[in-house]
N, C-alpha and C. Protein backbone atom coordinates (compact mmCIF):
# COMPACT_ATOMS: atom_id res chain seq x y z
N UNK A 1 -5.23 6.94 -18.57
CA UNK A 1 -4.20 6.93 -17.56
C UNK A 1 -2.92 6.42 -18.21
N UNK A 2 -1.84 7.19 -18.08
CA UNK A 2 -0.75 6.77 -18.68
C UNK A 2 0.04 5.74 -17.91
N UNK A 3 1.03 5.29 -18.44
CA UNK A 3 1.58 3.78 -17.17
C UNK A 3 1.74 2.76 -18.15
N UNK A 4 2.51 1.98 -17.68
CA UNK A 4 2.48 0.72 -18.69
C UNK A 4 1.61 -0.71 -18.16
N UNK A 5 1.52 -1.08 -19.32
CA UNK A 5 0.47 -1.84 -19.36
C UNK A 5 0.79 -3.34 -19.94
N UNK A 6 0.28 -4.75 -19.26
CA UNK A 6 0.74 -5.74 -19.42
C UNK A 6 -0.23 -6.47 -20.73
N UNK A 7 -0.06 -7.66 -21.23
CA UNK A 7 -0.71 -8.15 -22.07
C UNK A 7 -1.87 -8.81 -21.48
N UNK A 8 -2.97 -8.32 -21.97
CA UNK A 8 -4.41 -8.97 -21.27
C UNK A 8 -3.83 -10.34 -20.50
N UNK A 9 -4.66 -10.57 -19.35
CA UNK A 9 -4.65 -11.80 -18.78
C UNK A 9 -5.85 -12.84 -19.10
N UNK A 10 -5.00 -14.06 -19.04
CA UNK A 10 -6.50 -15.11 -19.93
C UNK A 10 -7.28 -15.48 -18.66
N UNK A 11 -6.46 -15.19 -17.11
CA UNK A 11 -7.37 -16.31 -16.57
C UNK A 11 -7.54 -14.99 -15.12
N UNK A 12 -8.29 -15.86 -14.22
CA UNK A 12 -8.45 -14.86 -13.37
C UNK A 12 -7.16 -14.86 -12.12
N UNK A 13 -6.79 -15.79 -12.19
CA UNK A 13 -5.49 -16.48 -11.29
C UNK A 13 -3.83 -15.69 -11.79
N UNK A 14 -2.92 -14.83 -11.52
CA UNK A 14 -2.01 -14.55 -11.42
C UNK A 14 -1.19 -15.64 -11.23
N UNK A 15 0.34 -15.84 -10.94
CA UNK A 15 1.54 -17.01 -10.71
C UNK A 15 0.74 -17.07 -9.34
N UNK A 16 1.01 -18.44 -9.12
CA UNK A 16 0.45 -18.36 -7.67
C UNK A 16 1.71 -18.56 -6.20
N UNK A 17 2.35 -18.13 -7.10
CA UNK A 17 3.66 -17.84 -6.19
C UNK A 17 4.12 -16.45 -6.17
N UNK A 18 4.51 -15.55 -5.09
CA UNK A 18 5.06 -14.17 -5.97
C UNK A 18 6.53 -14.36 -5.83
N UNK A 19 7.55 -13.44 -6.06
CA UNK A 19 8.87 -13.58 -6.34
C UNK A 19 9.53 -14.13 -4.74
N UNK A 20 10.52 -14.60 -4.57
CA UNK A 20 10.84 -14.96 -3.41
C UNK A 20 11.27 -13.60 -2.08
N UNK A 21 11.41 -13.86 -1.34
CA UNK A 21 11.84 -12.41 -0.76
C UNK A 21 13.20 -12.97 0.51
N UNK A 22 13.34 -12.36 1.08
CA UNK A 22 15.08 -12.74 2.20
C UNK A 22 14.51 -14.14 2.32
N UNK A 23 15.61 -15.20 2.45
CA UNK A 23 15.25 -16.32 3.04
C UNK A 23 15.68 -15.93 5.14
N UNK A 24 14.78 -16.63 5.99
CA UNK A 24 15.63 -16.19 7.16
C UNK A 24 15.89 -17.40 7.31
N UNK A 25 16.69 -17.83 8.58
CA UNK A 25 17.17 -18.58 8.59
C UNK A 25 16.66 -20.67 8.76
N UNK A 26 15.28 -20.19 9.14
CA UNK A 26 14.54 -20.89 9.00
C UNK A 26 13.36 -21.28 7.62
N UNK A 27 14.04 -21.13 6.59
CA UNK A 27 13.72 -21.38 5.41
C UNK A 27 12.82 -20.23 4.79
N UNK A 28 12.82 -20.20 3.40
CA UNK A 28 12.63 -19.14 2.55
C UNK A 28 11.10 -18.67 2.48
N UNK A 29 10.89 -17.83 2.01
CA UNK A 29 9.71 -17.06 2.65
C UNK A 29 9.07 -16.73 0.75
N UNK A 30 7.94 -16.89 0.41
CA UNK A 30 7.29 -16.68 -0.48
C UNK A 30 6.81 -15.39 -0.46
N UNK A 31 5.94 -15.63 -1.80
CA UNK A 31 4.96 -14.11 -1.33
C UNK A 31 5.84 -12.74 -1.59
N UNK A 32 5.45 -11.39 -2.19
CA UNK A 32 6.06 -10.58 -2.16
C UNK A 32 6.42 -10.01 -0.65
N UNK A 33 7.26 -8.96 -0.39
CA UNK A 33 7.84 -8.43 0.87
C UNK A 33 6.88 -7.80 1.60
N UNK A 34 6.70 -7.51 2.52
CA UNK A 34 5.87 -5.89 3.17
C UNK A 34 6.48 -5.56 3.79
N UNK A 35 5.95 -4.78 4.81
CA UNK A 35 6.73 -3.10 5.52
C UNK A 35 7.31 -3.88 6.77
N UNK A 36 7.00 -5.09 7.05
CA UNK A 36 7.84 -5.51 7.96
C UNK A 36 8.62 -5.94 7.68
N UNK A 37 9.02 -6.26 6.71
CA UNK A 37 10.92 -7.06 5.81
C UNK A 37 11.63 -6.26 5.81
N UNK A 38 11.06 -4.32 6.60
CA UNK A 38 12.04 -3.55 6.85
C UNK A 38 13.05 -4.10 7.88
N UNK A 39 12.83 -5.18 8.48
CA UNK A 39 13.63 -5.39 9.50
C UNK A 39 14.86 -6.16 8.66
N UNK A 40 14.16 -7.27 7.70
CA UNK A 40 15.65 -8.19 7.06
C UNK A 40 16.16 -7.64 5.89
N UNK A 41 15.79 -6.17 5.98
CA UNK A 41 16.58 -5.27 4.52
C UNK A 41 16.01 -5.01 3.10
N UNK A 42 14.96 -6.64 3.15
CA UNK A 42 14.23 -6.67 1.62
C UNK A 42 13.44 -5.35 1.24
N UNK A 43 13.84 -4.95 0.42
CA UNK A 43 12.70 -3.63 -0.03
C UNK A 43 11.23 -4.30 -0.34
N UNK A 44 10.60 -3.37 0.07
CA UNK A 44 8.90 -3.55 -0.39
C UNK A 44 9.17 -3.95 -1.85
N UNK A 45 7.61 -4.58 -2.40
CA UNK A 45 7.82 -4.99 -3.96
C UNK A 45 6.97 -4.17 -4.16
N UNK A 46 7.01 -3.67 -5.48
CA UNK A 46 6.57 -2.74 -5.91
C UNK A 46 5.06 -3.02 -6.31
N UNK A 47 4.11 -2.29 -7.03
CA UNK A 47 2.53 -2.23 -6.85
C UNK A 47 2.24 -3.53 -7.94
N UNK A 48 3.17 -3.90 -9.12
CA UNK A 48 2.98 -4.94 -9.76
C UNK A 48 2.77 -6.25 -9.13
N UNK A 49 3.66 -5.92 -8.66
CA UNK A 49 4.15 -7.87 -7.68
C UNK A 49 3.17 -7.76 -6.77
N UNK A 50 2.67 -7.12 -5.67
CA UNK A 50 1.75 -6.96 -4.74
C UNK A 50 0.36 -7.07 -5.40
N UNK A 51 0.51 -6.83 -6.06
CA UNK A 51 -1.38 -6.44 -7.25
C UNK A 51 -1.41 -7.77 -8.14
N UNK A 52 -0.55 -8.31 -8.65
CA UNK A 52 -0.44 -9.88 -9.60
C UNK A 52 -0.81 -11.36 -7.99
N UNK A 53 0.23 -10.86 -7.03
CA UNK A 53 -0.02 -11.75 -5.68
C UNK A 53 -1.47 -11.72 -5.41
N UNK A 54 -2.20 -10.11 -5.32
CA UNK A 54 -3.26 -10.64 -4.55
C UNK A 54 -4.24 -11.04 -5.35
N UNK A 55 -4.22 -11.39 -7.26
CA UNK A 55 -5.18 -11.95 -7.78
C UNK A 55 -4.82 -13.33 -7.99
N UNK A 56 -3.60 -13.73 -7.54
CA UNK A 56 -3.37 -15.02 -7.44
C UNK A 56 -4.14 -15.52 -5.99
N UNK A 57 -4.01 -14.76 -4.93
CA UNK A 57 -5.00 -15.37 -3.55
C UNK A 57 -6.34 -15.34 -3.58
N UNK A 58 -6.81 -14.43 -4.81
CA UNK A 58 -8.48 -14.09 -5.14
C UNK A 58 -8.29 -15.53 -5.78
N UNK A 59 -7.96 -15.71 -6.55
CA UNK A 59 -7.82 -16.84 -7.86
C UNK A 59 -8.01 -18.15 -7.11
N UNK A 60 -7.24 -18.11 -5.53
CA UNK A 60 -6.76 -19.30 -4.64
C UNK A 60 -7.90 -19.36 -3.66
N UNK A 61 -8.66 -18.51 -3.34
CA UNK A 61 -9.79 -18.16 -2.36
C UNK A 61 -9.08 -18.08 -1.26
N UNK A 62 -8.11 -17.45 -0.74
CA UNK A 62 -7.23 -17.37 0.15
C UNK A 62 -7.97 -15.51 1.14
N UNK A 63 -8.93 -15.93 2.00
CA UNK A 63 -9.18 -14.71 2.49
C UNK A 63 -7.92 -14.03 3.11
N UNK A 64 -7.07 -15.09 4.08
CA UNK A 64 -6.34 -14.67 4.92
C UNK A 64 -5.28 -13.68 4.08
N UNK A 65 -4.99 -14.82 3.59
CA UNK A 65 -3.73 -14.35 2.58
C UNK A 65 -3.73 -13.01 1.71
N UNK A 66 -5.24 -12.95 1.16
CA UNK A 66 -6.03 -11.53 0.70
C UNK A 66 -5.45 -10.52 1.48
N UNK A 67 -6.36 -10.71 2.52
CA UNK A 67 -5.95 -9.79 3.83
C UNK A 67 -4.59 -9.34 4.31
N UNK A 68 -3.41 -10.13 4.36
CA UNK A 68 -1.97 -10.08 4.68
C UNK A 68 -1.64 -9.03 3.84
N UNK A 69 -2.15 -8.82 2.53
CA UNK A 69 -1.58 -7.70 0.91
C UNK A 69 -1.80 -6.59 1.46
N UNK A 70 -2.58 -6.17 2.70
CA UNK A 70 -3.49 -4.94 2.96
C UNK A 70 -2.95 -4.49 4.07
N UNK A 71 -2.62 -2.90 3.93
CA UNK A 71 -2.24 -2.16 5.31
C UNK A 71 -3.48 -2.19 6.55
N UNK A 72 -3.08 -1.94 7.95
CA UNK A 72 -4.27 -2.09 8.98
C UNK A 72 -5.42 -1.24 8.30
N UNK A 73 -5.06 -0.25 8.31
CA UNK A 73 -5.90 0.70 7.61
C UNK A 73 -6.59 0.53 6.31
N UNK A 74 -7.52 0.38 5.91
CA UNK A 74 -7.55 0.71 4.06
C UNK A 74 -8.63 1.43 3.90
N UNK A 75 -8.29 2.32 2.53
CA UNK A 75 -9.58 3.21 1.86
C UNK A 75 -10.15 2.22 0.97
N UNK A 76 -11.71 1.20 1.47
CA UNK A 76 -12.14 0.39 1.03
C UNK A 76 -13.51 1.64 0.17
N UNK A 77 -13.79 1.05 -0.85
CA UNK A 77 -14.73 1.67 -1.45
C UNK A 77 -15.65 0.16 -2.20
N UNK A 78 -16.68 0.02 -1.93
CA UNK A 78 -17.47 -0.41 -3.32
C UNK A 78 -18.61 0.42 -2.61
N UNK A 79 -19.27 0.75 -3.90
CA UNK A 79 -21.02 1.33 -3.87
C UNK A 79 -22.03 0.66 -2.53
N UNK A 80 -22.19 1.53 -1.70
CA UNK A 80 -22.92 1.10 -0.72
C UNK A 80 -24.74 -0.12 -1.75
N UNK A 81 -24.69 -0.83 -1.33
CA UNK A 81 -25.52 -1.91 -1.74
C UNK A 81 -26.18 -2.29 -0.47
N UNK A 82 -27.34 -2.13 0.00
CA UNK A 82 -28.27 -2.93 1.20
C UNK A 82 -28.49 -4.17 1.04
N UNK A 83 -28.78 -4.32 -0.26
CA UNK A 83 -28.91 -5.75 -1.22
C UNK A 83 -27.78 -7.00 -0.77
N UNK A 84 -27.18 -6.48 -0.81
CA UNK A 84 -25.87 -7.21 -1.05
C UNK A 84 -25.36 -7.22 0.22
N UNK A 85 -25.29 -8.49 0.70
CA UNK A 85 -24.62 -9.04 2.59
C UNK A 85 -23.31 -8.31 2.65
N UNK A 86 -22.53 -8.95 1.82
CA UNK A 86 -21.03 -8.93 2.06
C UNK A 86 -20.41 -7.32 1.58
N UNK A 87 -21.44 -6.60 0.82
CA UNK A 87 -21.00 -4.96 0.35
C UNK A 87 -21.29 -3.92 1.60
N UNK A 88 -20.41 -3.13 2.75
CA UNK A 88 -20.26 -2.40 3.29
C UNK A 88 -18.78 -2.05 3.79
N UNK A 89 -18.83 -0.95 4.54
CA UNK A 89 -17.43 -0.66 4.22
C UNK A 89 -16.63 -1.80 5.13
N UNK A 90 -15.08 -1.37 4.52
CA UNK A 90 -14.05 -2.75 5.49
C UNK A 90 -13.03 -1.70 5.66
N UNK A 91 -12.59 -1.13 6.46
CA UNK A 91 -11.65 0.15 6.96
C UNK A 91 -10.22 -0.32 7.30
N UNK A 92 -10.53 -2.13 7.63
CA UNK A 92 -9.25 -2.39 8.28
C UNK A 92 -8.71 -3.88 7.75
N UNK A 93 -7.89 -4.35 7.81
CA UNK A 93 -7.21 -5.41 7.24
C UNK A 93 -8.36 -6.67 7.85
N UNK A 94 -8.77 -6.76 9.45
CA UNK A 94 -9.54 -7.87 9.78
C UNK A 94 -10.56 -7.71 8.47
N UNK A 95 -11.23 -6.57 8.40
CA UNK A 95 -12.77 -6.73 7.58
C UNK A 95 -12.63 -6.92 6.43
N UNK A 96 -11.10 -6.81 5.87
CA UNK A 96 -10.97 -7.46 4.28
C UNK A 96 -11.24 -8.95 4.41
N UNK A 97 -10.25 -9.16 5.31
CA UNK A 97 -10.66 -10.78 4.94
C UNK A 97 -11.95 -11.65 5.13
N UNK A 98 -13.12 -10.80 6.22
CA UNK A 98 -13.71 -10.81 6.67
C UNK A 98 -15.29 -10.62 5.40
N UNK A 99 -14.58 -9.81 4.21
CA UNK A 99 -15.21 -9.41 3.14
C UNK A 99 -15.55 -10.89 2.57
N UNK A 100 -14.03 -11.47 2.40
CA UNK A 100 -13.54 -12.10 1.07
C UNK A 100 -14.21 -13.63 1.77
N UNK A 101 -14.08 -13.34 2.95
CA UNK A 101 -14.84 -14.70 3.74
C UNK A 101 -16.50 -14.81 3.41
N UNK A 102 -16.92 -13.75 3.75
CA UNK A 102 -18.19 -13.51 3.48
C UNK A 102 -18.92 -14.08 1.55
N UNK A 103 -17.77 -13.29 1.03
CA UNK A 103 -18.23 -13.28 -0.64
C UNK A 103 -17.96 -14.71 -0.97
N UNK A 104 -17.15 -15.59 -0.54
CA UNK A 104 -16.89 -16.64 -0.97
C UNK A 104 -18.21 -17.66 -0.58
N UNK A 105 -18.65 -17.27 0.59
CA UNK A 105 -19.77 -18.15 1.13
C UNK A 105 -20.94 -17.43 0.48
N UNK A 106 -21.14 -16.36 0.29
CA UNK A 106 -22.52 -16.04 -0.49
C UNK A 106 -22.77 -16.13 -2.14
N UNK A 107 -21.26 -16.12 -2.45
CA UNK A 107 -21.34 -16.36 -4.29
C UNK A 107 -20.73 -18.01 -4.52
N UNK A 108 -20.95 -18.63 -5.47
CA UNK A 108 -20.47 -19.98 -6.13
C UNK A 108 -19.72 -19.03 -7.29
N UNK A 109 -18.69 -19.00 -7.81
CA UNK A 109 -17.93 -18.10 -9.05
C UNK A 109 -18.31 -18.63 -10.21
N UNK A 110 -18.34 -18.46 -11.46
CA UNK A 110 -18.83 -18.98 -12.67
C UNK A 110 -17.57 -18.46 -13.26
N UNK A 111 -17.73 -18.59 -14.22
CA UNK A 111 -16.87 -18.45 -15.92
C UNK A 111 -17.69 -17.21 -15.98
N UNK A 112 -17.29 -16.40 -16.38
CA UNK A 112 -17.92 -14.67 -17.16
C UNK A 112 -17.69 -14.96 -18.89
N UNK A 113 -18.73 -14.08 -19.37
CA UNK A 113 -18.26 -14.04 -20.76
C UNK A 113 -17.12 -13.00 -20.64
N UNK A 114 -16.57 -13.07 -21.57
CA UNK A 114 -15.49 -11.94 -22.07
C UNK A 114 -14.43 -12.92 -21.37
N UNK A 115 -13.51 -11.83 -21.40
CA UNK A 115 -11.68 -12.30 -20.75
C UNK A 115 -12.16 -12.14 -18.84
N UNK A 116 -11.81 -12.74 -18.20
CA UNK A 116 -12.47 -12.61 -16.47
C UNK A 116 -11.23 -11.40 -16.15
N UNK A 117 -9.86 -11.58 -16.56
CA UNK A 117 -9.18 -10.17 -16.61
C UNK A 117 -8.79 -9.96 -18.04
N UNK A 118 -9.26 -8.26 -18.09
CA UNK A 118 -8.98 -7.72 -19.74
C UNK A 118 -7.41 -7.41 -19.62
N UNK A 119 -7.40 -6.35 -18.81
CA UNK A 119 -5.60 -5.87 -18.51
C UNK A 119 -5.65 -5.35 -16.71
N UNK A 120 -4.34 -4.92 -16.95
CA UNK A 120 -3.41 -4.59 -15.80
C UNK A 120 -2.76 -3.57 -15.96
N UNK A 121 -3.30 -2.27 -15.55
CA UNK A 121 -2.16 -0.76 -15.53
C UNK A 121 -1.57 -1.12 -14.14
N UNK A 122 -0.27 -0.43 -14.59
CA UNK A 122 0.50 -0.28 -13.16
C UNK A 122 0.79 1.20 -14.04
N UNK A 123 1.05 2.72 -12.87
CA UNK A 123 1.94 3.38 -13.17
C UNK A 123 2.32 4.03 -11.32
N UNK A 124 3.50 3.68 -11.02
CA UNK A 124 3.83 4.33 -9.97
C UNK A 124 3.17 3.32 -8.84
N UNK A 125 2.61 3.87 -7.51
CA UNK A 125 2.58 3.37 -6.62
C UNK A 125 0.35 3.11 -7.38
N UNK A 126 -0.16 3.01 -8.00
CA UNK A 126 -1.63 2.89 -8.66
C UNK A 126 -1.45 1.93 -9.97
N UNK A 127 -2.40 1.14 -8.92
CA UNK A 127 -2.76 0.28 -10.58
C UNK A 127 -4.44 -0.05 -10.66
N UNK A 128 -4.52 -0.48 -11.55
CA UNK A 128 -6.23 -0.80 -12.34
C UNK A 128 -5.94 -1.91 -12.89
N UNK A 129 -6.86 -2.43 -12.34
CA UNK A 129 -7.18 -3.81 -13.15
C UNK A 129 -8.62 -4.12 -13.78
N UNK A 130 -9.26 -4.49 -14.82
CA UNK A 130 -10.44 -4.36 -15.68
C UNK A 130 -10.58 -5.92 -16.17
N UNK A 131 -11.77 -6.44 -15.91
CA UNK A 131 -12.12 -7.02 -16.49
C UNK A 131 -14.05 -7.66 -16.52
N UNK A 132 -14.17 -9.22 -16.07
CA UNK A 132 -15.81 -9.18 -16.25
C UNK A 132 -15.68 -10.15 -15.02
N UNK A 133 -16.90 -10.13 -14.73
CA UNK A 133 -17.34 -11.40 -13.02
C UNK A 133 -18.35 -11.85 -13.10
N UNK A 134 -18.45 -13.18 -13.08
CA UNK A 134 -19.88 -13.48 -13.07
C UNK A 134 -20.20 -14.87 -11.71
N UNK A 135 -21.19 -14.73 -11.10
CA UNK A 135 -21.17 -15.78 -9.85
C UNK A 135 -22.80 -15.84 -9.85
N UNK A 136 -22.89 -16.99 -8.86
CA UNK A 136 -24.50 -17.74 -8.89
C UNK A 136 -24.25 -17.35 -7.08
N UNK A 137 -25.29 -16.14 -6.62
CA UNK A 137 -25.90 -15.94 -5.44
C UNK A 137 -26.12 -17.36 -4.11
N UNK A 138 -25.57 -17.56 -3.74
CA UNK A 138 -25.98 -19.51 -3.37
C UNK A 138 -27.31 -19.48 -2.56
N UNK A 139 -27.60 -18.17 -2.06
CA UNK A 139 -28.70 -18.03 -1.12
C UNK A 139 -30.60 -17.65 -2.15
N UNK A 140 -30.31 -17.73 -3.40
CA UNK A 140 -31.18 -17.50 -4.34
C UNK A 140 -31.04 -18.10 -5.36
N UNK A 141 -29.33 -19.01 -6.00
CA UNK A 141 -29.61 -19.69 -6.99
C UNK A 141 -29.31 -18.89 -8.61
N UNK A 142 -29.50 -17.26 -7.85
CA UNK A 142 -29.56 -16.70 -9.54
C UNK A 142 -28.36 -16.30 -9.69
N UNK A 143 -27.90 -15.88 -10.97
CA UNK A 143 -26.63 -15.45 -11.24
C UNK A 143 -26.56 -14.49 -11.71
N UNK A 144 -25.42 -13.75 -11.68
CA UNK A 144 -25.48 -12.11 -12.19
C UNK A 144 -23.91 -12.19 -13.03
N UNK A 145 -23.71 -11.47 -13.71
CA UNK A 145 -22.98 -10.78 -15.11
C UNK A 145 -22.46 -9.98 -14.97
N UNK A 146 -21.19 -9.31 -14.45
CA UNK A 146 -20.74 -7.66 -14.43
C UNK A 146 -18.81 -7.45 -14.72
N UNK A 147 -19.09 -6.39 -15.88
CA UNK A 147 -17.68 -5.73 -15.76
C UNK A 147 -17.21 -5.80 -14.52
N UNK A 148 -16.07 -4.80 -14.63
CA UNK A 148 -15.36 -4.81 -13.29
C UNK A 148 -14.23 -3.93 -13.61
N UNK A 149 -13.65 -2.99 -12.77
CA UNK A 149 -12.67 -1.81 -12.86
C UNK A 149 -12.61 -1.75 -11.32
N UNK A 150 -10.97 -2.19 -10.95
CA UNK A 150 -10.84 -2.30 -9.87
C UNK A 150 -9.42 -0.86 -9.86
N UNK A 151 -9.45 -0.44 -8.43
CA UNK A 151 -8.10 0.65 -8.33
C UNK A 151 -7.17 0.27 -7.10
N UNK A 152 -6.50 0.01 -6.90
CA UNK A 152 -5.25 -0.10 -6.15
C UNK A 152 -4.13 0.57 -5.77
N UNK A 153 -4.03 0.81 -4.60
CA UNK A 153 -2.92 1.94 -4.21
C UNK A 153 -2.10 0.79 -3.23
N UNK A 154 -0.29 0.87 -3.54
CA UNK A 154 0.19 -0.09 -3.09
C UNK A 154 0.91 1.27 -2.24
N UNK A 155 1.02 1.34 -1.19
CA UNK A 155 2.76 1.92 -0.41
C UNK A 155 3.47 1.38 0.72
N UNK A 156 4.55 1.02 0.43
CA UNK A 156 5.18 0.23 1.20
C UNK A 156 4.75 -1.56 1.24
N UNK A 157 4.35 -1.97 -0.23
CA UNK A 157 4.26 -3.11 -0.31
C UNK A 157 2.80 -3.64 0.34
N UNK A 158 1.87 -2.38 0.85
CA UNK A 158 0.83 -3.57 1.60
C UNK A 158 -0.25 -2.32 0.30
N UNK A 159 -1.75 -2.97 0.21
CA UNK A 159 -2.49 -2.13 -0.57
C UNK A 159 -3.27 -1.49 0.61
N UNK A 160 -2.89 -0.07 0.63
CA UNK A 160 -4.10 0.95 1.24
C UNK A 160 -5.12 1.77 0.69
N UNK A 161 -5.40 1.34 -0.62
CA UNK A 161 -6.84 1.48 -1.31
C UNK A 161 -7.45 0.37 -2.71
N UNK A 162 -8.63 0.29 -2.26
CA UNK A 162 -9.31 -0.98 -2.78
C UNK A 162 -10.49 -0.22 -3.10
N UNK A 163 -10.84 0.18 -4.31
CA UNK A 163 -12.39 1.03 -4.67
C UNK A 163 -12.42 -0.22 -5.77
N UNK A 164 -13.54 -0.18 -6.18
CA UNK A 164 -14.23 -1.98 -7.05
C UNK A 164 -15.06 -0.93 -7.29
N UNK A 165 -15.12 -0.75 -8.76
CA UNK A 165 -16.68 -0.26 -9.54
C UNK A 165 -17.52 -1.49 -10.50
N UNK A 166 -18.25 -1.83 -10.23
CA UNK A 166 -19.40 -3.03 -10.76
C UNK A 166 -20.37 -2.75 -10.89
N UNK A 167 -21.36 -3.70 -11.68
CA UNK A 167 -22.61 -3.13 -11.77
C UNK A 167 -23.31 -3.88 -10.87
N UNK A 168 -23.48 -3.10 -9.89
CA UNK A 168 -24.02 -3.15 -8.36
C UNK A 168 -25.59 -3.83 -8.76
N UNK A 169 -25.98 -3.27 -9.67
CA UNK A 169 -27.89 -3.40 -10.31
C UNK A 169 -27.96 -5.07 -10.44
N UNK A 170 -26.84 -5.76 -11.25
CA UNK A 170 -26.88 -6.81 -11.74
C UNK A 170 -26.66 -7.71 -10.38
N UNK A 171 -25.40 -7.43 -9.37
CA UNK A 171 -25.29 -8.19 -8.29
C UNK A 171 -26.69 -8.11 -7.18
N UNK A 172 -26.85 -6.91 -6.90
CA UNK A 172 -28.33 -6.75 -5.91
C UNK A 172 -29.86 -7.79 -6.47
N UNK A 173 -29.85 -7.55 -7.81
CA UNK A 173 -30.90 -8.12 -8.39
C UNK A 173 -30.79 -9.80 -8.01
N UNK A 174 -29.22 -10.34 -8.23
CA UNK A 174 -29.51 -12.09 -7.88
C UNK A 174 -29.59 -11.99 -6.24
N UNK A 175 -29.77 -11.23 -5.97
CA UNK A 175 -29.36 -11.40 -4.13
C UNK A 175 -30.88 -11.35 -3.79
N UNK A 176 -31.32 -10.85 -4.55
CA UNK A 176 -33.03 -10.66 -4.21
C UNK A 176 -33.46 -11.75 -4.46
N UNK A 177 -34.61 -12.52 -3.37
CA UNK A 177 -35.33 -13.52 -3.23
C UNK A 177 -36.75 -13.14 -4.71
N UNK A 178 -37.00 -14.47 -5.17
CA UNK A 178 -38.22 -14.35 -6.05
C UNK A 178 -39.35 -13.80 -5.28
N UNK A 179 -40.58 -13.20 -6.35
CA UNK A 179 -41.52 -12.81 -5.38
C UNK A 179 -42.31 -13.70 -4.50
N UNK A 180 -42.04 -15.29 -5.19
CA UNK A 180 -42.98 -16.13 -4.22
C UNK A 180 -42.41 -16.43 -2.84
N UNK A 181 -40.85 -16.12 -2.79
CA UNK A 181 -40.09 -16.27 -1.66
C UNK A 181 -40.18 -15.26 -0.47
N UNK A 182 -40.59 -14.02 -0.80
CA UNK A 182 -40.76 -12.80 -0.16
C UNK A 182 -42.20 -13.11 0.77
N UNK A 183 -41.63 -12.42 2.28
CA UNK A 183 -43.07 -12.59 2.95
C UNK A 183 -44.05 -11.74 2.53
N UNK A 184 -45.09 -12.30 2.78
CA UNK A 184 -46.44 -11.03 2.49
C UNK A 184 -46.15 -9.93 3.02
N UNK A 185 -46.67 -8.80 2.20
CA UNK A 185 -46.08 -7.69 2.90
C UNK A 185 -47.89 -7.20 3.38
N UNK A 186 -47.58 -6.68 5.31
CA UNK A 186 -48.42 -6.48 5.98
C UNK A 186 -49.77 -5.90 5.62
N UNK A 187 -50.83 -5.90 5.91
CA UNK A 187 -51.75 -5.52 5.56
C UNK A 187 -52.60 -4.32 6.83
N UNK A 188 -52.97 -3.09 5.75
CA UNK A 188 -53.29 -1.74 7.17
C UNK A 188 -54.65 -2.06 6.69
């Protein structure tokens, strides 16, 4: 994919501020712009600033704030997983945060080997972000290991697509109870 491309990131946390946007008159307003700052003139920020913000609120465990980056609507994608509580679809801005609420209470986060972000494409209104994840299941204790290739579609400053490719095998597997934990299975 062509686009320019930033220098690997060391940590998983972005600035945890994004650029300032209109102050109104009741003091200045953080955070990049969205489609409602059409009212005080500020242009939307473009897919960089919106995409660096919302790994600074991942970074911050900020569901709400997650959620605010996201149009009502979104084309949510990860791999349907039964395994996995918090993996089904989220169509709308409530069920993002609703995701990020969920994942925070079912994973403890770890350190990953590798870089936790490798890089950052932006080209146009699409960016990708790549790197590794690793978290301890809290409801089983085990921990799982996985790349990560995320896609992002920013327009008008809010993100209306979120597809996450992972290795679904590695997350389902810690979500699974040991066999001594599993009930007997029935007898015909």
């Amino acid at each position: 994919m062509a686009g320019t491309q930033t220098d690997p990131t060391p940590a998983v946390t972005a600035p945890t501020n994004g650029p300032a946007t209109a102050a109104p008159e009741n003091g200045p307003v953080t955070g990049p712009a969205t489609a409602a700052d059409a009212v005080t003139g500020a242009p939307a920020p473009d897919a960089r600033t919106v995409v660096e913000e919302f790994l600074s609120r991942v970074g911050a465990g900020d569901p709400d704030g997650i959620a605010a980056l996201f149009a009502e609507q979104v084309d949510w994608m990860i791999a349907d997983n039964p395994a996995v509580p918090w993996v089904r679809p989220r169509p709308t801005r409530a069920d993002v945060a609703a995701h990020f609420r969920e994942l925070a209470a079912g994973v403890e986060p770890m350190a990953p080997r590798g870089r936790p972000l490798e890089a950052l494409v932006v080209e146009g209104d699409e960016a990708v972000v790549t790197g590794n994840l690793a978290g301890r299941v809290r409801a089983t204790g085990k921990e799982f290991v996985s790349p990560f290739a995320l896609r992002l579609t920013v327009e008008r400053g809010l993100v209306v697509r979120y597809h996450l490719y992972e290795d679904g095998v590695a997350v389902a597997a810690a979500c699974a109870p040991d066999d001594e934990d599993r009930a007997p299975e029935s007898q015909a």
